[in-house]
Protein backbone atom coordinates (compact mmCIF):
# COMPACT_ATOMS: atom_id res chain seq x y z
CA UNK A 1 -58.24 27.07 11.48
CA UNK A 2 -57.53 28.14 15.17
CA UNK A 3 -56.61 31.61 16.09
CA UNK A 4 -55.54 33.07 19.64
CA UNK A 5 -55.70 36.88 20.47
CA UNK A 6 -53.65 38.56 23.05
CA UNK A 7 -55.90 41.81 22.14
CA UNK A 8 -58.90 42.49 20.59
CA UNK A 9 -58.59 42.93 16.94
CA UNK A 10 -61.12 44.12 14.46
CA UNK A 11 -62.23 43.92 10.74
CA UNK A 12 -61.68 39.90 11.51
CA UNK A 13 -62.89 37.85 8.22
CA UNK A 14 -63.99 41.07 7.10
CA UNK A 15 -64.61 40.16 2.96
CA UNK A 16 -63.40 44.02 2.38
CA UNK A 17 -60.71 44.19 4.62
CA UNK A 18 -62.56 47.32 5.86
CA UNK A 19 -62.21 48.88 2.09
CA UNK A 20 -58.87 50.54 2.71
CA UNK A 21 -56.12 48.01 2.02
CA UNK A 22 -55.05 50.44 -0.89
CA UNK A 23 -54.00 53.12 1.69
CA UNK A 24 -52.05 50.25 3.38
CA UNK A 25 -54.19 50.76 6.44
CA UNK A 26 -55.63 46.83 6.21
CA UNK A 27 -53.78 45.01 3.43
CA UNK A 28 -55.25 41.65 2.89
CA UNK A 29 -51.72 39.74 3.17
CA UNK A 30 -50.88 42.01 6.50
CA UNK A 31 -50.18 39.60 9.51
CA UNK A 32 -53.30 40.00 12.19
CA UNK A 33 -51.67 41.63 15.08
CA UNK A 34 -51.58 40.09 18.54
CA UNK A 35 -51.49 36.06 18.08
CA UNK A 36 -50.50 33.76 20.37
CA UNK A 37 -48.28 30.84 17.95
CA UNK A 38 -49.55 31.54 14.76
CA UNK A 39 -48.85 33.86 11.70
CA UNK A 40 -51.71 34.14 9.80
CA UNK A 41 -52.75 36.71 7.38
CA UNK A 42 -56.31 38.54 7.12
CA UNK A 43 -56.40 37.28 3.73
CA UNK A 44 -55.56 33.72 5.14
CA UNK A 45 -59.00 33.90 7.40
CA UNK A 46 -61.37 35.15 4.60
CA UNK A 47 -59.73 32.22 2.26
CA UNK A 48 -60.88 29.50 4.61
CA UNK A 49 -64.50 31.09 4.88
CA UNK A 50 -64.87 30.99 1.30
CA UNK A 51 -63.92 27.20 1.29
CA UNK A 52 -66.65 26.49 3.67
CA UNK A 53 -64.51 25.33 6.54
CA UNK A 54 -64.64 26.93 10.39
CA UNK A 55 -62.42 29.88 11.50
CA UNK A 56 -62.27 29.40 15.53
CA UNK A 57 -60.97 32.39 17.53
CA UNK A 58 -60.30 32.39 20.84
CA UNK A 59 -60.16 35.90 22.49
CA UNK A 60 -61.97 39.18 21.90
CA UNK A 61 -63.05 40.19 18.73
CA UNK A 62 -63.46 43.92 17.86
CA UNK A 63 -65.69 45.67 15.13
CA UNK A 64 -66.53 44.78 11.41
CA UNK A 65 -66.89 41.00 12.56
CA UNK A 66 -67.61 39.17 9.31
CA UNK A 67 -68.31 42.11 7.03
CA UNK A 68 -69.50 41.08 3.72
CA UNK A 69 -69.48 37.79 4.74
CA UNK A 70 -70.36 35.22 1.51
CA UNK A 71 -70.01 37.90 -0.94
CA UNK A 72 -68.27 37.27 -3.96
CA UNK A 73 -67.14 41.10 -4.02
CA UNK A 74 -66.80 43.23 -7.80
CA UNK A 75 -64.11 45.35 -5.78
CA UNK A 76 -62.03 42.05 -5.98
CA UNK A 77 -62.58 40.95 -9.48
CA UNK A 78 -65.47 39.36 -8.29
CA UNK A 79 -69.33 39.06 -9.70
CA UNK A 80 -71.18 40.48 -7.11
CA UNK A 81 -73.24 37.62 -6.46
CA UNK A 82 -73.69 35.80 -2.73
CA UNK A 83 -72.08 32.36 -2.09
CA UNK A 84 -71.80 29.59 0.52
CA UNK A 85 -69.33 30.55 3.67
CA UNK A 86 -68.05 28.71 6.24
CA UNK A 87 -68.73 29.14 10.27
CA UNK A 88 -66.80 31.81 12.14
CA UNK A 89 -66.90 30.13 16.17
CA UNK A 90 -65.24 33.45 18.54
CA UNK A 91 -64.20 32.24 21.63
CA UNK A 92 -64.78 35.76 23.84
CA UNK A 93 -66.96 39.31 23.01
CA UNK A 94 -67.47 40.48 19.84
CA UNK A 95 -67.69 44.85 19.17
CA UNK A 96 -70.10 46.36 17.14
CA UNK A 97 -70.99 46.01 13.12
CA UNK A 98 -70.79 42.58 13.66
CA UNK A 99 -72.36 40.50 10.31
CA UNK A 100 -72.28 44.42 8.37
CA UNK A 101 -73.54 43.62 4.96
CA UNK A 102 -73.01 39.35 5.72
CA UNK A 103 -75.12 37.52 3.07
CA UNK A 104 -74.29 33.63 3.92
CA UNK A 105 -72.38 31.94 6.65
CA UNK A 106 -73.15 31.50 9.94
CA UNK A 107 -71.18 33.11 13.52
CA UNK A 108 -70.70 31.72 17.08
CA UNK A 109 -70.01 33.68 19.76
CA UNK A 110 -69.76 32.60 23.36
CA UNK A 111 -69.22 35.90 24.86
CA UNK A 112 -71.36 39.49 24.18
CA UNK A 113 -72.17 41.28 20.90
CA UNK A 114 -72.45 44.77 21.30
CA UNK A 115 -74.83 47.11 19.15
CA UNK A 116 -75.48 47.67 16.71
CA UNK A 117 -75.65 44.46 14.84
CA UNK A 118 -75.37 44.11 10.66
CA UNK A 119 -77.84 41.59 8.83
CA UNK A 120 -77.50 39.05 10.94
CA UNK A 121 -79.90 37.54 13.43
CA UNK A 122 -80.18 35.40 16.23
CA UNK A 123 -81.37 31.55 16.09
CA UNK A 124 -80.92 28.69 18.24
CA UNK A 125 -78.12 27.22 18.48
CA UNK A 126 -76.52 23.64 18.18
CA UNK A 127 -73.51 24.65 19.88
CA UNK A 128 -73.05 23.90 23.58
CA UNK A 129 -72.31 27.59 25.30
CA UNK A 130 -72.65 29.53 21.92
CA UNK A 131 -75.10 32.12 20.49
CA UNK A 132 -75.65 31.42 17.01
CA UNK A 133 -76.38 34.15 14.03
CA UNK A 134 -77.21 33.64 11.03
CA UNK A 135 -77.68 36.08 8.08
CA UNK A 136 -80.69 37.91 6.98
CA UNK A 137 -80.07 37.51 3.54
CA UNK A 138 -79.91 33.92 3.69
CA UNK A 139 -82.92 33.82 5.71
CA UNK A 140 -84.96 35.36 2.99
CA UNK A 141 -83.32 33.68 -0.21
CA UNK A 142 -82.65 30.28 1.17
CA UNK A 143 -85.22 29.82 3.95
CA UNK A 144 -85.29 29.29 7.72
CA UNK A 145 -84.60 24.98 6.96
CA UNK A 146 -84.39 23.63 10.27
CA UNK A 147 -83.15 26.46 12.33
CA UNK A 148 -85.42 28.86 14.76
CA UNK A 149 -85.78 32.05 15.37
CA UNK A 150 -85.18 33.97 18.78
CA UNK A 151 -87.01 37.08 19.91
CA UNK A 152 -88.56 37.19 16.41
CA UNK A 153 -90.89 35.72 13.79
CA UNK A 154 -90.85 34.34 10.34
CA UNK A 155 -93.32 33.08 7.76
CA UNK A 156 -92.41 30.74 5.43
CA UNK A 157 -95.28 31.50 3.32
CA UNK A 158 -95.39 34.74 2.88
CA UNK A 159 -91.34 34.78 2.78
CA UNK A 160 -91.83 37.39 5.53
CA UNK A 161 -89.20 38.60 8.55
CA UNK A 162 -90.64 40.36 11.62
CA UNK A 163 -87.69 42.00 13.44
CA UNK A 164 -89.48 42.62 16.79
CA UNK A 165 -86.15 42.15 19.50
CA UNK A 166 -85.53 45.67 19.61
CA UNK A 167 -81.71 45.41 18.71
CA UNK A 168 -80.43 48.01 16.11
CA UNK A 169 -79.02 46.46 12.78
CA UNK A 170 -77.65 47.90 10.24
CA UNK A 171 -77.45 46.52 5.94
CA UNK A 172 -80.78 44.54 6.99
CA UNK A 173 -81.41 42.65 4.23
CA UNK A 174 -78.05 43.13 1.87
CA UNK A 175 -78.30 41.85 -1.24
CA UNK A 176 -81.52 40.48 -1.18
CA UNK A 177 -82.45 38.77 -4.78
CA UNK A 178 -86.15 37.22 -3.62
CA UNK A 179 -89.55 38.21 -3.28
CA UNK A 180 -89.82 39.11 0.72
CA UNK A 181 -91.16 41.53 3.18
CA UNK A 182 -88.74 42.47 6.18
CA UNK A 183 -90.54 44.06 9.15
CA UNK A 184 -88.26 45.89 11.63
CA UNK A 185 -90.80 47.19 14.74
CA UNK A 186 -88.06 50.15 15.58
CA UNK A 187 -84.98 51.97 14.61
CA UNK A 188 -82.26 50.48 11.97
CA UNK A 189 -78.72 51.64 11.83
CA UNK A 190 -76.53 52.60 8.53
CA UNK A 191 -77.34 50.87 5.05
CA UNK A 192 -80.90 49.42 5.37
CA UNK A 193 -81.30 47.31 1.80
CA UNK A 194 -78.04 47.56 0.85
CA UNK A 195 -77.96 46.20 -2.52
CA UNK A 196 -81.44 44.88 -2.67
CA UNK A 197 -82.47 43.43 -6.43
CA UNK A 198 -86.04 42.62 -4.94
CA UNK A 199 -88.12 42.58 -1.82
CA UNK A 200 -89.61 45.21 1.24
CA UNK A 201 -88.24 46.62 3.91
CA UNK A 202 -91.02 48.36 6.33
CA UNK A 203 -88.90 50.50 9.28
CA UNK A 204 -91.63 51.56 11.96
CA UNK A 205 -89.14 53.71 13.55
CA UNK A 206 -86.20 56.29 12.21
CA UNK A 207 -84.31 55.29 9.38
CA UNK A 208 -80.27 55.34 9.36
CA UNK A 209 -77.67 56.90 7.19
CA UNK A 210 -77.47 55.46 3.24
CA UNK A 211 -81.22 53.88 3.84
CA UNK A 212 -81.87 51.99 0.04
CA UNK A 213 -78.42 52.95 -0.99
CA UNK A 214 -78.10 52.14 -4.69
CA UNK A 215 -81.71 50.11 -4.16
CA UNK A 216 -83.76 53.02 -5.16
CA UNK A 217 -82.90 56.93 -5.53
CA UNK A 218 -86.15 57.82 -5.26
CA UNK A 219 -86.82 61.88 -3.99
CA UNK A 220 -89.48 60.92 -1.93
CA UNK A 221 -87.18 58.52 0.46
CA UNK A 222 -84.57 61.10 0.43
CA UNK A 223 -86.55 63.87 1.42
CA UNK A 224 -88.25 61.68 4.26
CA UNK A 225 -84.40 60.63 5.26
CA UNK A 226 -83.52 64.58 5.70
CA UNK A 227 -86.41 65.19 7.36
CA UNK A 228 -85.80 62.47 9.64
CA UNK A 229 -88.96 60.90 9.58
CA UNK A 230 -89.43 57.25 9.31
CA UNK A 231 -88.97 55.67 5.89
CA UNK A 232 -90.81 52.59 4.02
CA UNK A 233 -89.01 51.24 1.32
């Protein structure tokens, strides 16, 4: 699927369509503003994601790149549970929140990704001219395979991340279902373990907003979170 922006447009292949299609502010069968020849529909981007096949987009892409990306969502009639995703290849700059919550697939981009980034990561790529990032989740349940890591480090053996680039993401390890131990050596934006079944997340630095949301409820976190002192989950 090819898609050409006038404008930059965001909440692209976002699996929620930003949560708010029920107050008709992102319906998933609205028609994406600003192509160039085509008519397609949010809904018609996500569908071709979840069939494993490549969404190319030529132009500027704005925030919520990807969100929930290879989530089978519950808000949908869905189970909850991660599965396989296609390739999302932008053409141009992507906004921030880009990967928010993403728990399979993999995204291009041949422009710049502003910060803060979701659970995604960068690896090398084996596309001529474009950054490659791949999700966090995946990382941890699936393994690193053949791919390598940028700016950071990963053990195979221990099942352990070490987040060391200094970029701010946010949902770092959504959804998580394995044994692992995710390292970030700063700050993390909103919804650190999102959804975790198992696993660690150490944060040397501040904490964001919703930090273990739904994870763990635990006073102790919360009270650290207020007090704005780092957390360890």
């Amino acid at each position: 699927m090819f898609l050409t922006l006038k404008n930059k447009i965001d909440n692209l292949c976002d699996y929620t369509y930003n949560f708010t299609w029920q107050n008709n502010k992102i319906r998933p069968d609205s028609v994406i503003p600003s192509q160039a020849g085509t008519n397609y529909t949010y809904s018609d981007l996500v569908d071709e994601l979840k069939k494993g096949k490549e969404v190319h987009i030529s132009g500027n892409a704005g925030k919520g790149l990807g969100y929930s990306m290879g989530v089978n969502l519950k808000h949908f009639g869905g189970t909850g549970a991660v599965e396989k995703a296609g390739k999302i290849l932008i053409e141009g700059d992507v906004s921030s929140e880009m990967g928010m919550g993403m728990a399979a697939g993999t995204i291009y981009v041949k422009g710049n990704v502003d910060e803060p980034l979701g659970n995604v990561v960068e690896i090398v790529s084996d596309e001529a001219d474009y950054r490659k990032f791949r999700s966090i989740t995946d990382i941890l349940c699936q393994g690193m395979g053949k791919d390598k890591l940028i700016k950071n480090k990963y053990d195979a053996q221990k099942n352990q991340l070490i987040l060391g680039d200094g970029i701010v993401r946010g949902t770092i390890a959504a959804r998580c279902d394995r044994d692992a131990l995710v390292t970030i050596e700063g700050d993390v934006f909103n919804g650190c373990g999102l959804l975790m079944q198992k696993g660690t997340v150490h944060v040397t630095g501040d904490a964001g907003m919703n930090t273990g949301r739904t994870l763990m409820a635990a006073s102790w976190w919360l009270r650290a979170l207020l007090a704005n002192l780092p957390v360890h989950i």
